[in-house]
Every structure is written in structure tokens, then in C-alpha cells.
Protein backbone atom coordinates (compact mmCIF):
# COMPACT_ATOMS: atom_id res chain seq x y z
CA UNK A 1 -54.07 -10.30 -28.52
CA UNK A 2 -53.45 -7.48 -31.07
CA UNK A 3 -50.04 -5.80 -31.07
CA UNK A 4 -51.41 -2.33 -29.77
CA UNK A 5 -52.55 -4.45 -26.13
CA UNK A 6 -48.82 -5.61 -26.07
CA UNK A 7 -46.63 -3.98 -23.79
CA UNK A 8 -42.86 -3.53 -23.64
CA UNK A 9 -42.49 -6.16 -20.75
CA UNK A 10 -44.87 -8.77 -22.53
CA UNK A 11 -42.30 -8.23 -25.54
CA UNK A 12 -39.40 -8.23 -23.31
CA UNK A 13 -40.92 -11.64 -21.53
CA UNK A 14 -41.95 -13.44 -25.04
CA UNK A 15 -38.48 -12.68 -26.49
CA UNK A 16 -36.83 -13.80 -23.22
CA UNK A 17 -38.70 -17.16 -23.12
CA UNK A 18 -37.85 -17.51 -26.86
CA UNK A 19 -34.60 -16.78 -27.57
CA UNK A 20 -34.86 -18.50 -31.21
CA UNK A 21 -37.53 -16.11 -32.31
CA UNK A 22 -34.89 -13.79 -34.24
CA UNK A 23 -33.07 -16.59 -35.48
CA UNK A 24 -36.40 -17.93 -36.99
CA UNK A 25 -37.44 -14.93 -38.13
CA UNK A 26 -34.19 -12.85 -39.64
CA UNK A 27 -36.74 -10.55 -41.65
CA UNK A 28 -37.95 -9.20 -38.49
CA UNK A 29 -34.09 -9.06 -37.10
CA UNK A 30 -33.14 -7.11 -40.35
CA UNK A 31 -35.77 -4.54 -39.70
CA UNK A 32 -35.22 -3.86 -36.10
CA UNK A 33 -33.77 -0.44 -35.92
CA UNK A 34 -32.03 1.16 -32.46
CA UNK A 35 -31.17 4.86 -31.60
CA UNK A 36 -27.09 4.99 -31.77
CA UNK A 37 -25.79 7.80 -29.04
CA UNK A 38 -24.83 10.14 -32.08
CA UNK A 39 -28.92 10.09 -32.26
CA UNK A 40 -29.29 8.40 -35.69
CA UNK A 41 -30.66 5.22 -36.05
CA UNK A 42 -28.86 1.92 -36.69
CA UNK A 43 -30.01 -1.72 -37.41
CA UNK A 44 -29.86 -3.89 -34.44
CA UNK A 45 -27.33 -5.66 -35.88
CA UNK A 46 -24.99 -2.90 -36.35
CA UNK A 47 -25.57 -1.99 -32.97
CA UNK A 48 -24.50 -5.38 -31.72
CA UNK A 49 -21.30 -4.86 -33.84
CA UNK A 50 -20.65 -1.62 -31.86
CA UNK A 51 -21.16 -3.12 -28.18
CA UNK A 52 -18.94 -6.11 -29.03
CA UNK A 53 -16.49 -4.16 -30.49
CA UNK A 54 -16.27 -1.65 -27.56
CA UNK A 55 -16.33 -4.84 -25.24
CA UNK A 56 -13.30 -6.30 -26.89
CA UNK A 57 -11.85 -2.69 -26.75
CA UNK A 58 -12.72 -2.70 -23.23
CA UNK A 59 -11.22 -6.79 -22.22
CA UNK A 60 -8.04 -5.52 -24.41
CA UNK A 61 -7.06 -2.75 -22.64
CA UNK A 62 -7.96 -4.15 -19.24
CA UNK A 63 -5.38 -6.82 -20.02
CA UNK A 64 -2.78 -4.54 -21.68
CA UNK A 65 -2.87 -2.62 -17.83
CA UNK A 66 -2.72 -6.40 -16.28
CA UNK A 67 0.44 -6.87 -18.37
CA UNK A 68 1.84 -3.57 -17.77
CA UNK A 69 1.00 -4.08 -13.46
CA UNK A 70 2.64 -7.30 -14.06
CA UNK A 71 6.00 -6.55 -15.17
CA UNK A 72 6.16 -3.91 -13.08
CA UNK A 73 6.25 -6.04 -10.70
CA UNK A 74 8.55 -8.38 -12.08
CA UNK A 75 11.18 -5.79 -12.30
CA UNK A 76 10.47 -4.48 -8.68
CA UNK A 77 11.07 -8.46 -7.38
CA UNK A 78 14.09 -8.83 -9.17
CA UNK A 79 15.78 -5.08 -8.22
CA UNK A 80 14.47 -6.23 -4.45
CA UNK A 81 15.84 -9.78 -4.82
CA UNK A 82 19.42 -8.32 -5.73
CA UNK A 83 19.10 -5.58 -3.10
CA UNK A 84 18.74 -8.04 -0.70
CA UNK A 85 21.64 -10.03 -1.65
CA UNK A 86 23.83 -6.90 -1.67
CA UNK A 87 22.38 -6.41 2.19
CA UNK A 88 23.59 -10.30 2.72
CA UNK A 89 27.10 -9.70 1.72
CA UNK A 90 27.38 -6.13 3.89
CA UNK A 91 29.65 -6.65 6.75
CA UNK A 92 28.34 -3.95 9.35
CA UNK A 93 25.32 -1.41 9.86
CA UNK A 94 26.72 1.32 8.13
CA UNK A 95 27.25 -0.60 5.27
CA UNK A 96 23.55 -2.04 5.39
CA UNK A 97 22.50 1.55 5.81
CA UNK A 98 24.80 3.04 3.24
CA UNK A 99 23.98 0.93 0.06
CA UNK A 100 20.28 0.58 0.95
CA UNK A 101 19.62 4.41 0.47
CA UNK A 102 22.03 4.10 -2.66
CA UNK A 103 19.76 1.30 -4.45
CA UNK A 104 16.56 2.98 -3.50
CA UNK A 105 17.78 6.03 -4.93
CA UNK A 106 19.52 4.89 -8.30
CA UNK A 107 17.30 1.73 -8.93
CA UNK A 108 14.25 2.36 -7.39
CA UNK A 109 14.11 5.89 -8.83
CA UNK A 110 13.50 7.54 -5.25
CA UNK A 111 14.52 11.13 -5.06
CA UNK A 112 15.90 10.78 -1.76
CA UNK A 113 16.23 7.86 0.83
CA UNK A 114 16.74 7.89 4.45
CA UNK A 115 17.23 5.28 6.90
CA UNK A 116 16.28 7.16 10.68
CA UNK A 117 16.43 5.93 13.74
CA UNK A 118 14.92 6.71 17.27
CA UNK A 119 17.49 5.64 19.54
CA UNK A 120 21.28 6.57 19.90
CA UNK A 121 23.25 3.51 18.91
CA UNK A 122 27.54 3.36 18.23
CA UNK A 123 27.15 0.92 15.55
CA UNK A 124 25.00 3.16 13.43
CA UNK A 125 26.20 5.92 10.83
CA UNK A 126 26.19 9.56 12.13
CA UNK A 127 23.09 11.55 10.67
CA UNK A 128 21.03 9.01 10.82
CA UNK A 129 19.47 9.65 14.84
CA UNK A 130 16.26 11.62 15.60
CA UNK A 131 15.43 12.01 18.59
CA UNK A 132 11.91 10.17 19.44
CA UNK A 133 10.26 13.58 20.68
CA UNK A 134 11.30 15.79 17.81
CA UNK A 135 9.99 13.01 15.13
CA UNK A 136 6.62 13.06 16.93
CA UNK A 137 6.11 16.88 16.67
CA UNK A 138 7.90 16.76 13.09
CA UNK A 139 5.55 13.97 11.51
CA UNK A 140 4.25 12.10 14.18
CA UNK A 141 0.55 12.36 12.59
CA UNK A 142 2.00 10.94 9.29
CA UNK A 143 4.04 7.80 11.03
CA UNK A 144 3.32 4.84 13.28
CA UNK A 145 4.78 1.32 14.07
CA UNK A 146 2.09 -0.73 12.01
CA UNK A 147 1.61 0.46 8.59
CA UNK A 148 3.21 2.16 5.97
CA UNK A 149 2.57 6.33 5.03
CA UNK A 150 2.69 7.01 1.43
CA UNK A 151 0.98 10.58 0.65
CA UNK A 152 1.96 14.19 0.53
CA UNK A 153 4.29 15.75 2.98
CA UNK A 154 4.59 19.53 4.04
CA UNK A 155 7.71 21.15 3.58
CA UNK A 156 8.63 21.44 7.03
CA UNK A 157 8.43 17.76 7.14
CA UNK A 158 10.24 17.08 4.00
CA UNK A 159 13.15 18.70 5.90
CA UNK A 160 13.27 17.39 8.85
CA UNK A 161 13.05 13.73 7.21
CA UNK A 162 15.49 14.81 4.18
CA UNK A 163 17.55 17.72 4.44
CA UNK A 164 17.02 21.51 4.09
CA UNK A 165 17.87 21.55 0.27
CA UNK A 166 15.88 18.29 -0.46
CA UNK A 167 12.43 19.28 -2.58
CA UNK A 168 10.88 16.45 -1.57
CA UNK A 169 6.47 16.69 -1.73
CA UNK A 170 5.73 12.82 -1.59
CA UNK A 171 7.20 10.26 0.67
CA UNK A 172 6.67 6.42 1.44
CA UNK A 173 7.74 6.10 5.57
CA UNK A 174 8.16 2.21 6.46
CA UNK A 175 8.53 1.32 10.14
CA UNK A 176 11.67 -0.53 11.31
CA UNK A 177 10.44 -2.53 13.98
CA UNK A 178 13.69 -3.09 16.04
CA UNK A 179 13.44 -2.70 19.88
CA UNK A 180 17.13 -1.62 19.94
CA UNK A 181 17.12 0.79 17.33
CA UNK A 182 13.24 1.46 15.88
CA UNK A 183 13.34 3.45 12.93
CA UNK A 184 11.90 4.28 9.72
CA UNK A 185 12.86 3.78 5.68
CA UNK A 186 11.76 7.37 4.08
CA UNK A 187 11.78 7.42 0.48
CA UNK A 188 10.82 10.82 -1.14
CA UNK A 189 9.78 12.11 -4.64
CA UNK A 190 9.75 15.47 -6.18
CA UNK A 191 6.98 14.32 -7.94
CA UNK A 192 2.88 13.87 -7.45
CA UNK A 193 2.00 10.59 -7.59
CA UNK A 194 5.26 8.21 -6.71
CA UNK A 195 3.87 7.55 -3.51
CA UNK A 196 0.58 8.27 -3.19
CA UNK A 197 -2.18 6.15 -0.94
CA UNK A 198 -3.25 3.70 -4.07
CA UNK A 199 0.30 2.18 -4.64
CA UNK A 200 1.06 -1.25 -3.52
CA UNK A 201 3.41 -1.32 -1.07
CA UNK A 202 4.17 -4.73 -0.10
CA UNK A 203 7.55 -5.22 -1.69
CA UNK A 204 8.68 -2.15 1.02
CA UNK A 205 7.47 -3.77 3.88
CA UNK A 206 9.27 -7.25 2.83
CA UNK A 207 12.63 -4.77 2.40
CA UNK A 208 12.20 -3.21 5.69
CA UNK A 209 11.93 -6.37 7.70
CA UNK A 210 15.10 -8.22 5.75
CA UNK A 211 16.76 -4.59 6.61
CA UNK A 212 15.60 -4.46 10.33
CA UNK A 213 17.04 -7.87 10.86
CA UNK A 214 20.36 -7.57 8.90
CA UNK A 215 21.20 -4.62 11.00
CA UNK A 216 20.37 -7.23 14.30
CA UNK A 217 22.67 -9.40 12.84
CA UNK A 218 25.15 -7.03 12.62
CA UNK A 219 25.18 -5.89 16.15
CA UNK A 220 25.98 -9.48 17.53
């Protein structure tokens, strides 16, 4: 068969089904050229030098952002781990309530933190009760009992939730699952992109339930 009958597939099969060929035949390797994206042309092997070098550029900086995820992480267990054992050591509600929004604000860089509650209870701090109704109308489409809300927030909501003079744009709302005293953890930012939909956000729901049942605990 002459080589103006071959085709690019009979090339591409031939090659394919022997993978030595180059290797056998370096002269042929050597004068193999390639169009580089600039629009110049390269040897084939100085192509091959470009794709493995962007690949290992690639791998490396895929693992640098592993590393970087990782201790992240690592620093958000151990700030949770002594949070918790602060929360151990309180001796009432207010307490529980009081140094959780203190750590979430100074250690976990929140803007603001709030710990609300739908029902009327004496053991809880004052300021901390919403009534169910008015939290419905307020952000009742941003809130439920199952998962957490991390997103934007208008600024009618950001006030109800945080105060009139809190600048809050971006919040993080974890349900308190208490039948007593259902509430939420509200943690705000100032900020795009503290709390928006892609962050993980399982660390807050393991904070909320050790919360919801320290402040059981302290009720009996």
C-alpha cells in the first residue's frame, strides 16, 4: 500500500498496535514535527516536554490546594475541639450561649454570632427569643429544621437576625433541634464569600448538636 492510500486512522491503528515503532525508528521520531498553540511548529518531542510539564504543573498545584483544604481543616477541628471543651466546663445556658457567640466571633473569624431561639424559656439569656411567627416572615424562606443556609442575606434579614447596626451580607443559619427551645446558630460576614453554598459545613452541624444538648443538660 503506498503512503498516499494511507489514512490518518490506518496510521493512528498501525502506531497503536505498535507502540515500539518510534522507539525502533528514532529518525522518524526526530523528524515528527507538531503545531504548538503559539502556531509555530515544534518537534514531537518538545511537545511531549510541554504536556508533561504542564501535567506536573497541573498534579502540583492540585496537591498544594489538597494541603491547603487540609490544614484548614486541621485548624477548624482543633478551634472546635477546644470550643467544645469550654461548652463542657459552662455551668448554665447563658454561659453556653455567652462564650459560644464569643469563640465564633474571635476564633472563627465570624462577624457576628447569634444563638436564637423560638420559644420563651427562664433559663435562657434575654435577647436571644424570636418569636416563631416573626422568624417565618423575617427569613423563613432562608431557614428550616434539616439543613444548614449558607448564602446571601437581604438587609432586612441581616437585622432582624443581627442587630440594626450589624452590616452583615452573608450568613451560615444552623438549626438547633431542641423540642424545648428550637433555635438556630447565625453566623454572619461582612464579606462575599465566608459563607457561601460551596463551603463545607459539617464541623457546624457537629457544634450545633454538642450545643443543643449542653443547653438540655443544663436545664435538668
Amino acid at each position: 500500500m503506498s503512503q498516499k492510500n494511507l489514512t490518518n486512522k490506518q496510521v493512528q491503528e498501525f502506531l497503536l498496535l505498535n507502540p515500539d515503532f518510534l522507539s525502533k525508528n528514532p529518525e522518524v521520531l526526530k523528524s515528527l514535527e507538531v503545531i504548538h498553540d503559539a502556531g509555530g511548529a515544534v518537534s514531537l518531542i518538545q511537545r511531549q516536554v510541554e504536556i508533561l510539564r504542564d501535567n506536573y504543573n497541573s498534579t502540583t498545584n492540585n496537591l498544594l490546594n489538597l494541603l491547603t483544604i487540609a490544614k484548614n481543616n486541621e485548624d477548624i477541628f482543633g478551634l472546635t475541639k477546644q470550643l467544645i471543651v469550654e461548652l463542657i466546663d459552662c455551668q448554665d445556658a447563658t454561659e453556653i450561649v455567652t462564650k459560644t457567640e464569643q469563640a465564633f466571633e474571635k476564633k472563627f473569624d465570624a462577624n457576628k454570632c447569634q444563638l436564637l431561639f423560638f420559644k420563651e424559656q427562664k433559663y435562657l439569656p434575654r435577647g436571644r427569643y424570636r418569636k416563631l411567627k416573626l422568624a417565618h416572615k423575617n427569613f423563613g424562606d432562608l431557614y428550616n429544621t434539616k439543613d444548614i443556609y449558607c448564602g446571601p442575606l437581604s438587609k432586612e434579614q441581616a437585622q432582624f437576625i443581627f442587630g440594626k447596626s450589624a452590616k452583615i451580607i452573608e450568613c451560615a443559619l444552623v438549626p438547633l433541634r431542641n423540642s424545648e427551645c428550637p433555635g438556630v446558630l447565625a453566623l454572619g460576614s461582612n464579606t462575599k464569600g465566608k459563607y457561601d453554598s460551596t463551603k463545607d459545613t459539617l464541623f457546624l452541624d457537629f457544634a450545633a448538636e454538642v450545643i443543643n444538648k449542653l443547653i438540655e443538660k443544663s436545664n435538668k
